[in-house]
Protein backbone atom coordinates (compact mmCIF):
# COMPACT_ATOMS: atom_id res chain seq x y z
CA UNK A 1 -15.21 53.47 41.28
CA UNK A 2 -17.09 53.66 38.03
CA UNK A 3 -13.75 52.07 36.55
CA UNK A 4 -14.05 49.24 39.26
CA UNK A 5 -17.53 48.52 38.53
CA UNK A 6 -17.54 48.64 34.69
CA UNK A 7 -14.52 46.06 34.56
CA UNK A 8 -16.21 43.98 37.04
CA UNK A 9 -19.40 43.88 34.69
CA UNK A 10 -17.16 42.84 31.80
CA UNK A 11 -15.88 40.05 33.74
CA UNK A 12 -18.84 38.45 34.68
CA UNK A 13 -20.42 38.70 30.84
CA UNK A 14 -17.02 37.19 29.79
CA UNK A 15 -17.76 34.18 32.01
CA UNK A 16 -21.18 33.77 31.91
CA UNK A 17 -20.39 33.98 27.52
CA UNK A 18 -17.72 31.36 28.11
CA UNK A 19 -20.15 29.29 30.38
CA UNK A 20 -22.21 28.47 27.39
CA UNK A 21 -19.82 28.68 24.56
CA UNK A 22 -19.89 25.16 22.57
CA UNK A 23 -18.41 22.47 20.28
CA UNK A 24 -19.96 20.74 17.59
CA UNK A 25 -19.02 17.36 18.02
CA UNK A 26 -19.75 15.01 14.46
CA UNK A 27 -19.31 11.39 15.69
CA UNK A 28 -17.74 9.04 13.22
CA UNK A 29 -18.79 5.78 15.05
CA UNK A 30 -22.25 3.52 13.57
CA UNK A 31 -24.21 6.45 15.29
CA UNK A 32 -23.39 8.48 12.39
CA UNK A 33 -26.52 8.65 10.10
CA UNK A 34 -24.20 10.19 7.18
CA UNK A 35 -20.65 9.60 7.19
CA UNK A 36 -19.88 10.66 3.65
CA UNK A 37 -21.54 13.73 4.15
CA UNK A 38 -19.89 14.08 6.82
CA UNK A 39 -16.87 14.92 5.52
CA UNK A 40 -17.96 17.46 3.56
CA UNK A 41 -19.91 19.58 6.44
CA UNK A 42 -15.83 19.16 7.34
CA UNK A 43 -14.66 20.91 4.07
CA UNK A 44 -17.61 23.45 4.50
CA UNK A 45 -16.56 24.38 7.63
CA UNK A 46 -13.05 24.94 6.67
CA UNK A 47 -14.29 26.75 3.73
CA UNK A 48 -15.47 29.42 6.27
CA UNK A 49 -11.97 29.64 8.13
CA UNK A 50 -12.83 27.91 10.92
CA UNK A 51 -10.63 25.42 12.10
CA UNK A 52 -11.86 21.87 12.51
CA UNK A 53 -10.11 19.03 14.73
CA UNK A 54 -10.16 16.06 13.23
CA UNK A 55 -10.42 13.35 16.78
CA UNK A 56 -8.49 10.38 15.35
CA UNK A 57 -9.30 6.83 16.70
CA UNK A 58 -11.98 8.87 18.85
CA UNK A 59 -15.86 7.50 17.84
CA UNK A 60 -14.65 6.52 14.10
CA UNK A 61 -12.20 9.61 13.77
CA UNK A 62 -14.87 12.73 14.56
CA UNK A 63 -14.92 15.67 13.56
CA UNK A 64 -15.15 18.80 16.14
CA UNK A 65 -14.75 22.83 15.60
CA UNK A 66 -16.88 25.64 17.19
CA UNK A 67 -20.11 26.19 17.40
CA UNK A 68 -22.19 28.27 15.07
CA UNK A 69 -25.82 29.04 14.35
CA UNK A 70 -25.21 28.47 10.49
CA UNK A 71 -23.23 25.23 10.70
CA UNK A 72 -26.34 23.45 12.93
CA UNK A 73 -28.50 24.73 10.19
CA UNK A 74 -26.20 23.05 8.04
CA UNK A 75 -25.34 19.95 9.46
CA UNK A 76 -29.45 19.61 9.77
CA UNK A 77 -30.28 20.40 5.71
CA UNK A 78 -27.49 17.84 5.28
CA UNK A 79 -29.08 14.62 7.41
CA UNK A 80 -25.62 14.52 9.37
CA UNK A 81 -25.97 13.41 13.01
CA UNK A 82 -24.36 15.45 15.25
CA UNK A 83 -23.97 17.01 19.56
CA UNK A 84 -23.70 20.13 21.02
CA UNK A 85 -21.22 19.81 23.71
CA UNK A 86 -19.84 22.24 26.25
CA UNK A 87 -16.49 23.36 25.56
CA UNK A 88 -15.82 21.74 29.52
CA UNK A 89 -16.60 18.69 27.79
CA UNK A 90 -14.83 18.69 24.63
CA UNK A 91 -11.84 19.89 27.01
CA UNK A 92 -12.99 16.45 28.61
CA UNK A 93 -12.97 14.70 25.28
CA UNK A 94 -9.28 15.96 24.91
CA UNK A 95 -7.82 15.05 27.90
CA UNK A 96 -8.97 11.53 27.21
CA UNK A 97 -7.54 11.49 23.65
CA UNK A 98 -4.31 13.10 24.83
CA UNK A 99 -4.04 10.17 27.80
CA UNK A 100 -0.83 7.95 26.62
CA UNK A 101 -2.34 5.05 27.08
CA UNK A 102 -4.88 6.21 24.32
CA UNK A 103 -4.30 5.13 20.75
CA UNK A 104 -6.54 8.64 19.87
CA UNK A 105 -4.53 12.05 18.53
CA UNK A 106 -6.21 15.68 17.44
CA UNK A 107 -5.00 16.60 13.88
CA UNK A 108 -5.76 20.17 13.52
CA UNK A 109 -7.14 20.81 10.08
CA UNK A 110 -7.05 25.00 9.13
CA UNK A 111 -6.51 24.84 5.00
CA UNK A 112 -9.11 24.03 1.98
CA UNK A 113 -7.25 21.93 -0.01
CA UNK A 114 -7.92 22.73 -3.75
CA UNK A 115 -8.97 19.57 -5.06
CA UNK A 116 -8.34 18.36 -9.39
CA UNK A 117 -9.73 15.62 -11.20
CA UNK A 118 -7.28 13.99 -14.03
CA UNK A 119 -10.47 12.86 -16.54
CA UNK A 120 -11.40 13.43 -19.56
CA UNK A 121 -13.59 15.70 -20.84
CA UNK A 122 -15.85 13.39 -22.80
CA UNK A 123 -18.37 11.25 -21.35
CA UNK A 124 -16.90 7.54 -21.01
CA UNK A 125 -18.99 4.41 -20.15
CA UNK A 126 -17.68 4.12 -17.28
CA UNK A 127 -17.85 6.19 -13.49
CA UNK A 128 -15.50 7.16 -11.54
CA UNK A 129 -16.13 6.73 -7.60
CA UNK A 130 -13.85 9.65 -6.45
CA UNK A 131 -15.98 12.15 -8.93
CA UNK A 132 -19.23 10.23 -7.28
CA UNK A 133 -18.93 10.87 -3.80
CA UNK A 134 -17.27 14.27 -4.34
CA UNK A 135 -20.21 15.15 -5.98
CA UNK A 136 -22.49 13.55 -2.97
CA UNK A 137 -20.40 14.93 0.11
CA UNK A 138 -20.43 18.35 -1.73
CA UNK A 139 -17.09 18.96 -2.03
CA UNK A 140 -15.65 20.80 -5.09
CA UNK A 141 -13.30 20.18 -7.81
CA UNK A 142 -11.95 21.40 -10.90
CA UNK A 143 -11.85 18.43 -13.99
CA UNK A 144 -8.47 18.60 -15.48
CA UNK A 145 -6.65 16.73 -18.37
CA UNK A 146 -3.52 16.18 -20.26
CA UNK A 147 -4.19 19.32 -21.84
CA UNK A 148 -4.00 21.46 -18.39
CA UNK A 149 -1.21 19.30 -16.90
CA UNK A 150 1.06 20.28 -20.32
CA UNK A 151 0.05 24.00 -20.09
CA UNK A 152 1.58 23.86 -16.32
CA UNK A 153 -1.88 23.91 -14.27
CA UNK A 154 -0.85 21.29 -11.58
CA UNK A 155 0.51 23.56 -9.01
CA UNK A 156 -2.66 25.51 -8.62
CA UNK A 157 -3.68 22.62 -6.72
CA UNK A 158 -3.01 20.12 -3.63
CA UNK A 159 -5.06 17.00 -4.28
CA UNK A 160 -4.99 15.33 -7.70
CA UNK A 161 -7.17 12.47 -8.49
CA UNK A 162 -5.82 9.67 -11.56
CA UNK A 163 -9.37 8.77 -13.19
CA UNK A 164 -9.30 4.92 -14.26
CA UNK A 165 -6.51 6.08 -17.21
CA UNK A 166 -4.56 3.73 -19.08
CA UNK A 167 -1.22 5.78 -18.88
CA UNK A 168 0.56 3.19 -21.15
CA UNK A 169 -1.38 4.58 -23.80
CA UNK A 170 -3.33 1.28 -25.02
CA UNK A 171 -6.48 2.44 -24.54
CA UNK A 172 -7.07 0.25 -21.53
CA UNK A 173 -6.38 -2.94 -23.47
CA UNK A 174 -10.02 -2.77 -24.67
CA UNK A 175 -9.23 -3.26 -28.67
CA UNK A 176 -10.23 -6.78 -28.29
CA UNK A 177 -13.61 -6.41 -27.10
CA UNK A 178 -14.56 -2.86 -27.63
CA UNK A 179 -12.88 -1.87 -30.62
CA UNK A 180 -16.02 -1.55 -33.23
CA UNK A 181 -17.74 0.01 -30.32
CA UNK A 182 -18.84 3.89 -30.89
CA UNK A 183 -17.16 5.30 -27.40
CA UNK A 184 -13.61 4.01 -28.34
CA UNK A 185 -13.21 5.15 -31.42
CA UNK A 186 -14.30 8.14 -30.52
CA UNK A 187 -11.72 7.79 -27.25
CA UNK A 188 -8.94 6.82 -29.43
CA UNK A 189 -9.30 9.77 -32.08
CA UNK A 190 -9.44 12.38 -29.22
CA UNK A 191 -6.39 11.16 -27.50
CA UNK A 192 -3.85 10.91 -31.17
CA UNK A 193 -5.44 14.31 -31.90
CA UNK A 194 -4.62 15.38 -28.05
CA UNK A 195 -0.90 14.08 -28.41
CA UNK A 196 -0.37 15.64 -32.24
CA UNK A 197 -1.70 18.76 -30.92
CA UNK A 198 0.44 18.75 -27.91
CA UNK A 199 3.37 17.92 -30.00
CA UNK A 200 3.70 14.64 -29.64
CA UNK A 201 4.01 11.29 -31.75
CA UNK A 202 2.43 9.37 -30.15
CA UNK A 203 -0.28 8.90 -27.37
CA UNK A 204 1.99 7.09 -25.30
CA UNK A 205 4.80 9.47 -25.25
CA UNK A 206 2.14 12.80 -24.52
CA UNK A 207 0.88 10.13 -21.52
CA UNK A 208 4.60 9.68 -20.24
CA UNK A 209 4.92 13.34 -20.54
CA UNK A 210 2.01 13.59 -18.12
CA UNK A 211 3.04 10.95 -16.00
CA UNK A 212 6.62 12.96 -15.68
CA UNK A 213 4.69 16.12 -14.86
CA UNK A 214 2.83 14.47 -11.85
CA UNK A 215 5.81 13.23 -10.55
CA UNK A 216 7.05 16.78 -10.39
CA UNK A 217 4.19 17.80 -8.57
CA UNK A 218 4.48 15.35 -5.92
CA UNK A 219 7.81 15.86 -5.65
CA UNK A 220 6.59 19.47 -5.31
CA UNK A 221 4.66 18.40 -2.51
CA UNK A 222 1.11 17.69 -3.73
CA UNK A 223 -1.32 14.61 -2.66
CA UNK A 224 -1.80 12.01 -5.32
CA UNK A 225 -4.77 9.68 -5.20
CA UNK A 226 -5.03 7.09 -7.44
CA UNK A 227 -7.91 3.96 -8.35
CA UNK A 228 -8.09 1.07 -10.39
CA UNK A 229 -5.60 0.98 -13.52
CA UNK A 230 -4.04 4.58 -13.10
CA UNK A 231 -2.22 2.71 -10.59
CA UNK A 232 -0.39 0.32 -12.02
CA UNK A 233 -0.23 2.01 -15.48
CA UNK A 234 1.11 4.80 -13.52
CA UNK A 235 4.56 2.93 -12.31
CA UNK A 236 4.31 0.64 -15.59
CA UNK A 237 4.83 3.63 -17.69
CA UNK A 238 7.39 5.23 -15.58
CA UNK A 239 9.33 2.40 -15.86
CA UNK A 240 9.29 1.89 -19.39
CA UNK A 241 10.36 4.68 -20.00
CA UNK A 242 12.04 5.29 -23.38
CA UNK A 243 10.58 2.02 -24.08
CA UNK A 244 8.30 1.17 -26.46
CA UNK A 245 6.08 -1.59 -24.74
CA UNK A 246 2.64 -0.64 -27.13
CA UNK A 247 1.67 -2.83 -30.09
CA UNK A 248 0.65 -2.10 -33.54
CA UNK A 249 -2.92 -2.05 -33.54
CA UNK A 250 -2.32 1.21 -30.90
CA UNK A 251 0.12 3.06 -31.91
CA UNK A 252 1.02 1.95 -35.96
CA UNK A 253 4.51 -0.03 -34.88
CA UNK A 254 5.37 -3.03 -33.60
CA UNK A 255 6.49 -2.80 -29.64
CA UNK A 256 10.42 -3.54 -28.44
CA UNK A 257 10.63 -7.37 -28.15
CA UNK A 258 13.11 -6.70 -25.50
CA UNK A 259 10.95 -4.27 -23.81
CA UNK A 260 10.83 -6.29 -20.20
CA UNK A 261 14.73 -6.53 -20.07
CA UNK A 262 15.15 -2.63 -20.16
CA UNK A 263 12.03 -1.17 -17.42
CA UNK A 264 13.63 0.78 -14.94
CA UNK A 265 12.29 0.07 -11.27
CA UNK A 266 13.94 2.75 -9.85
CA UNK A 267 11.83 5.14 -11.11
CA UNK A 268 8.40 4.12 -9.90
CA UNK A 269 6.45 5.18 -6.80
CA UNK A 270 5.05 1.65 -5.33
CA UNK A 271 5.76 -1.72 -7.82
CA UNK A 272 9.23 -3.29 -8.64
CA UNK A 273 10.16 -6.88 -11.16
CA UNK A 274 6.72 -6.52 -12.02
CA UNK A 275 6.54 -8.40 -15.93
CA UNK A 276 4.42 -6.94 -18.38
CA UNK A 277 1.40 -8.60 -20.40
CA UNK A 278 2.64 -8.25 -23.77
CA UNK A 279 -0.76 -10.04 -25.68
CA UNK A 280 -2.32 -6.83 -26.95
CA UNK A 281 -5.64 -8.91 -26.90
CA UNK A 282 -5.21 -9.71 -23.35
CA UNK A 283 -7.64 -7.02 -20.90
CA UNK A 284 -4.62 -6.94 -18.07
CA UNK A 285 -1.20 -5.02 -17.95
CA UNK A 286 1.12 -7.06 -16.18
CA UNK A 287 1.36 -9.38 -13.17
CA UNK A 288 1.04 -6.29 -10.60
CA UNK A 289 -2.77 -7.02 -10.40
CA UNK A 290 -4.07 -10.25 -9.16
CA UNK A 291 -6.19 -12.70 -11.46
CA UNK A 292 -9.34 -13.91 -10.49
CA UNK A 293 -8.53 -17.69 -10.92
CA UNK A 294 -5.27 -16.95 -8.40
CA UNK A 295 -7.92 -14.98 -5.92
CA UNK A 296 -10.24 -17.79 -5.53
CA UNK A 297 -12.73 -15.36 -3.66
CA UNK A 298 -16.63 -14.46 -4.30
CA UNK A 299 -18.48 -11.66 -3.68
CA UNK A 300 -19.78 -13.06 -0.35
CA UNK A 301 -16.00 -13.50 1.15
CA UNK A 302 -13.74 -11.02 -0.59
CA UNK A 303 -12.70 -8.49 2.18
CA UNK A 304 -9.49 -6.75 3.19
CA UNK A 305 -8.50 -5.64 6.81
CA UNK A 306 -7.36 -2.00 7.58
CA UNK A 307 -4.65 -1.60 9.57
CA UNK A 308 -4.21 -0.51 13.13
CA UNK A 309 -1.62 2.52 13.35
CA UNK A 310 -0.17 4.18 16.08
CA UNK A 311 -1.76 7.87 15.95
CA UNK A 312 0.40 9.89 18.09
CA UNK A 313 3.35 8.31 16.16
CA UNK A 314 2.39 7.42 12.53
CA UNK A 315 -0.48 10.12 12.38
CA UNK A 316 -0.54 9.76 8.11
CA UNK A 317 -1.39 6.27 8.16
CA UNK A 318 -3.90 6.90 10.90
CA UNK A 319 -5.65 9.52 9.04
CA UNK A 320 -5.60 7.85 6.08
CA UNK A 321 -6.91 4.95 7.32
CA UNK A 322 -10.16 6.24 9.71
CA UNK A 323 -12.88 4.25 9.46
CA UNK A 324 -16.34 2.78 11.99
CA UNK A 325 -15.21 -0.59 11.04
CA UNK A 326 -11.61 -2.33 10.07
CA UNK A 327 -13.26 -4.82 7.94
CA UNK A 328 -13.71 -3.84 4.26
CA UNK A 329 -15.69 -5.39 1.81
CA UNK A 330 -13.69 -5.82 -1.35
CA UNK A 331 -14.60 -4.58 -5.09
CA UNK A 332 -13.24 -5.69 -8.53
CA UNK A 333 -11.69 -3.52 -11.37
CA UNK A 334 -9.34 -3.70 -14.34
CA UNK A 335 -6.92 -3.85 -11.33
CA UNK A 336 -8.69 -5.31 -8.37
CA UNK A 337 -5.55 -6.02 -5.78
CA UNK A 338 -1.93 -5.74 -6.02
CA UNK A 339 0.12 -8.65 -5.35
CA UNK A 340 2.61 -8.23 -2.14
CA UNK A 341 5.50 -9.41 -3.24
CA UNK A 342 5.96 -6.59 -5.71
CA UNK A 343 5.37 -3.90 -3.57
CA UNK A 344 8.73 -1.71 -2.71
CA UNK A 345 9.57 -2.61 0.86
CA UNK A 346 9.60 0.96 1.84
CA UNK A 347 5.71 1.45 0.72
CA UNK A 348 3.47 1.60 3.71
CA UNK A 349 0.38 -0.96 3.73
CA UNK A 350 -2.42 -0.16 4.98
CA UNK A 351 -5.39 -2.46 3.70
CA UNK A 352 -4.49 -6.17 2.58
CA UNK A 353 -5.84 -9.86 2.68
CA UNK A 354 -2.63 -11.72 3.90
CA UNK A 355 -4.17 -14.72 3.27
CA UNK A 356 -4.62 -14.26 -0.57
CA UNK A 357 -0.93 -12.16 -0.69
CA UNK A 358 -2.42 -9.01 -2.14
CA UNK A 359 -2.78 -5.07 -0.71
CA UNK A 360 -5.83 -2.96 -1.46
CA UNK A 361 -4.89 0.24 -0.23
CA UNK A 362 -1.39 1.80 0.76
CA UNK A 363 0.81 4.96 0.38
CA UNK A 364 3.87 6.45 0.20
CA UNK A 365 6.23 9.12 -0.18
CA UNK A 366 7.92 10.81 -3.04
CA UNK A 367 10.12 14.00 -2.30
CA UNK A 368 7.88 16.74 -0.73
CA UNK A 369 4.54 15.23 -1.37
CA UNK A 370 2.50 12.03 -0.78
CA UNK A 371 0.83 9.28 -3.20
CA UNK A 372 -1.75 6.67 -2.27
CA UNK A 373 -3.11 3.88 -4.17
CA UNK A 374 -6.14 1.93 -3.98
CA UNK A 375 -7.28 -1.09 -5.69
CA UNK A 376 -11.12 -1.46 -7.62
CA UNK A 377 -13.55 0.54 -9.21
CA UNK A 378 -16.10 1.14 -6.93
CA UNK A 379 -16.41 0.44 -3.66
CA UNK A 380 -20.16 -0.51 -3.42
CA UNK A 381 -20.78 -2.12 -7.05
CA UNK A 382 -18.71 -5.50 -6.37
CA UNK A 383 -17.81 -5.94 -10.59
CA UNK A 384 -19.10 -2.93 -12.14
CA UNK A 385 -19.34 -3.12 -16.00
CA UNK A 386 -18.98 -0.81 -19.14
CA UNK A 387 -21.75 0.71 -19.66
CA UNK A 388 -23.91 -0.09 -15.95
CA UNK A 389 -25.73 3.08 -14.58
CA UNK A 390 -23.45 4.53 -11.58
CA UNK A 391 -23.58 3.90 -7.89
CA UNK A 392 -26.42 6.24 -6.57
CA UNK A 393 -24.32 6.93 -2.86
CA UNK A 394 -27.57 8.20 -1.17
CA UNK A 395 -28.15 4.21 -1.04
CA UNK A 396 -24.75 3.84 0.85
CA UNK A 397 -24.00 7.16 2.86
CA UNK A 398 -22.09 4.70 5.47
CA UNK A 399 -19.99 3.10 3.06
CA UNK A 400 -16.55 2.21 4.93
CA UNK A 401 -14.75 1.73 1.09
CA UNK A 402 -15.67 5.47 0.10
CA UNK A 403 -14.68 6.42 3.76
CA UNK A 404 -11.27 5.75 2.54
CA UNK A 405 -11.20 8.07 -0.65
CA UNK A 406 -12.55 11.19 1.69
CA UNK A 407 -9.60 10.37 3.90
CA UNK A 408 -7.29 11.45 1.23
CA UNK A 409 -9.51 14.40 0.20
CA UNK A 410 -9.25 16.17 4.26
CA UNK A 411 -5.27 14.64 4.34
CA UNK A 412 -3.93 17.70 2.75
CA UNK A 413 -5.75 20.12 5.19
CA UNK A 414 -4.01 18.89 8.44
CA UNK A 415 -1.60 21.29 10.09
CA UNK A 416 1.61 18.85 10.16
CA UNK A 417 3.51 18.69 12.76
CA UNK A 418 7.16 18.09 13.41
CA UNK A 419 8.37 14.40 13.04
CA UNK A 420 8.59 12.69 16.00
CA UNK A 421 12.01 11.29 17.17
């Protein structure tokens, strides 16, 4: 009887417990006061083994995972807006997203990806947005350089970030304007004592050497993220390869006159019959990135569109692409846009202006892991110059551009699931 009675009790607590368990729901939508922040309540939350669902295509692509006293507390020091729903709601909110007539999916996200920084150690006058908004969204990262990547360091790591590097090994083709200037001489001297140190000749070779390693750890299966000119430099110096395509005034020789006849396409990640800039003087690499006289836009009307993918079918694109609105205001750097028609068919596009021919955002795959590249410096400073202060982000905690970097930084976290066939 006592039996009876004691296992009766524990029923009823269990329900009336599970009657008022709840789900932190983190709307993504314009009701969100803080979306960058957002995302890294997200990584917090993870950071405490709890799982967190990431709602795609639901309110902006929410965030949900259990409640907890200590993640309210949270989510209130941090200015994020937020509900406390019943779990017979959120099993409401599910049914919806699961519906097949709803373009909405659940990506289960259960690890903390270990996020790296490719930059160098010395302060440059210059910022770097992915280093800004980590910092703001209060997610952490290790700073790592050619030094680390040559020791062996990458596969500590899932996510690596490509600072604004010139992986060609030109110094970002600034020797015409900024060559008497203080901060590249002192650039230049690090990097030829960084190569002789590492054993190499030049800086060129010790920055095709890095670019080599990367590719092994993608291949490996890690997450690259790249902005700006460690984009196209990237592919440029994979495919000259063995080449010489650097000019006296960087590296003490002249460069191969036939240097465009012998690049290798086949071993890049995004670009193909791309043609190089060969004027040393000239601040651009090669035809990859579009010129402002061929772009013809302003401030006022330069935007790209995000696309539209399927999320129970093409979930990577989907979560790579969240975002409140599918309009994105567009942002200059040393390379602003890539032109279309030398993009690798197989390369998946996700943010483009068709009506100027050029993508702003897309990603592939390499082996076991993942790259994505996206065009411009910063994403809320329209032409930002050497030597301006750097975006403060508590000005722009809605920003749809940085949206898209935090994308990448959660990507790595998501449970995958089996491909569909």
């Amino acid at each position: 009887m006592l039996f009876r009675y004691t296992a009766s009790l524990l029923l009823t607590l269990l329900l009336i417990t599970n009657s008022f368990a709840s789900t932190i729901l983190i709307p993504m939508d314009e009701s969100q006061k803080d979306h960058l922040k957002s995302y890294g309540v997200a990584y917090w939350v993870l950071n405490k083994n709890i799982p967190v669902d990431w709602l795609l295509n639901y309110r902006g692509g929410s965030f949900a995972f259990e409640y907890h006293q200590q993640i309210e507390n949270e989510l209130v020091v941090r200015g994020i807006s937020y509900q406390v729903i019943s779990d017979a709601q959120y099993t409401g909110v599910l049914s919806e997203i699961s519906s097949p007539e709803a373009n909405m999916d659940v990506m289960k996200l259960e690890k903390v990806p270990k996020v790296a920084v490719y930059s160098p150690k010395s302060k440059l006058p210059w910022d770097d947005a992915v280093t800004l908004v980590l910092t703001y969204a209060e997610i952490p990262y290790d700073v790592i350089y050619d030094e680390e990547i040559m020791r062996g360091d990458l596969p500590k790591y899932d996510w690596l970030h490509l600072h604004h590097e010139d992986f060609t090994g030109q110094y970002g083709k600034f020797y015409a304007s900024y060559r008497h200037y203080p901060w590249y001489q002192q650039q230049q001297r690090e990097a030829e004592e960084s190569a002789e140190k590492l054993g190499f000749a030049k800086v060129s070779q010790l920055k095709l050497a890095v670019v080599n390693r990367i590719k092994e750890f993608c291949a490996g299966g890690g997450f690259l993220f790249a902005m700006c000119s460690a984009t196209d430099t990237y592919d440029i110096a994979l495919a000259a390869e063995g080449v010489d395509i650097v000019e006296a005034m960087y590296d003490g020789d002249r460069a191969d006159p036939n240097a465009q006849q012998k690049l290798d396409f086949g071993k890049t990640f995004a670009f193909q019959d791309f043609r190089l800039v060969r004027n040393p003087l000239e601040y651009e690499y090669s035809n990859i990135d579009m010129q402002p006289q061929e772009r013809a836009v302003s401030e006022n009307n330069d935007f790209f569109q995000l696309f539209t993918f399927s999320a129970k079918w093409d979930p990577i694109p989907t979560m790579l692409s969240q975002n409140h609105t599918k309009t994105i205001k567009g942002f200059m750097g040393q390379t602003t846009a890539f032109r279309k028609s030398l993009v690798k068919p197989e390369v998946i596009i996700m943010g483009e202006n068709p009506e100027l021919g050029e993508i702003r955002y897309m990603h592939g795959t390499y082996a076991r892991g993942t790259w994505t590249f996206y065009g411009g410096h910063d994403p809320e400073d329209y032409q930002h110059l050497v030597g301006e202060d750097p975006t403060d982000l508590a000005l722009h905690p809605n920003s749809p551009g940085y949206r898209l970097i935090l994308n990448n930084i959660l990507f790595p976290a998501a449970k995958k699931k089996k491909q569909k066939t």
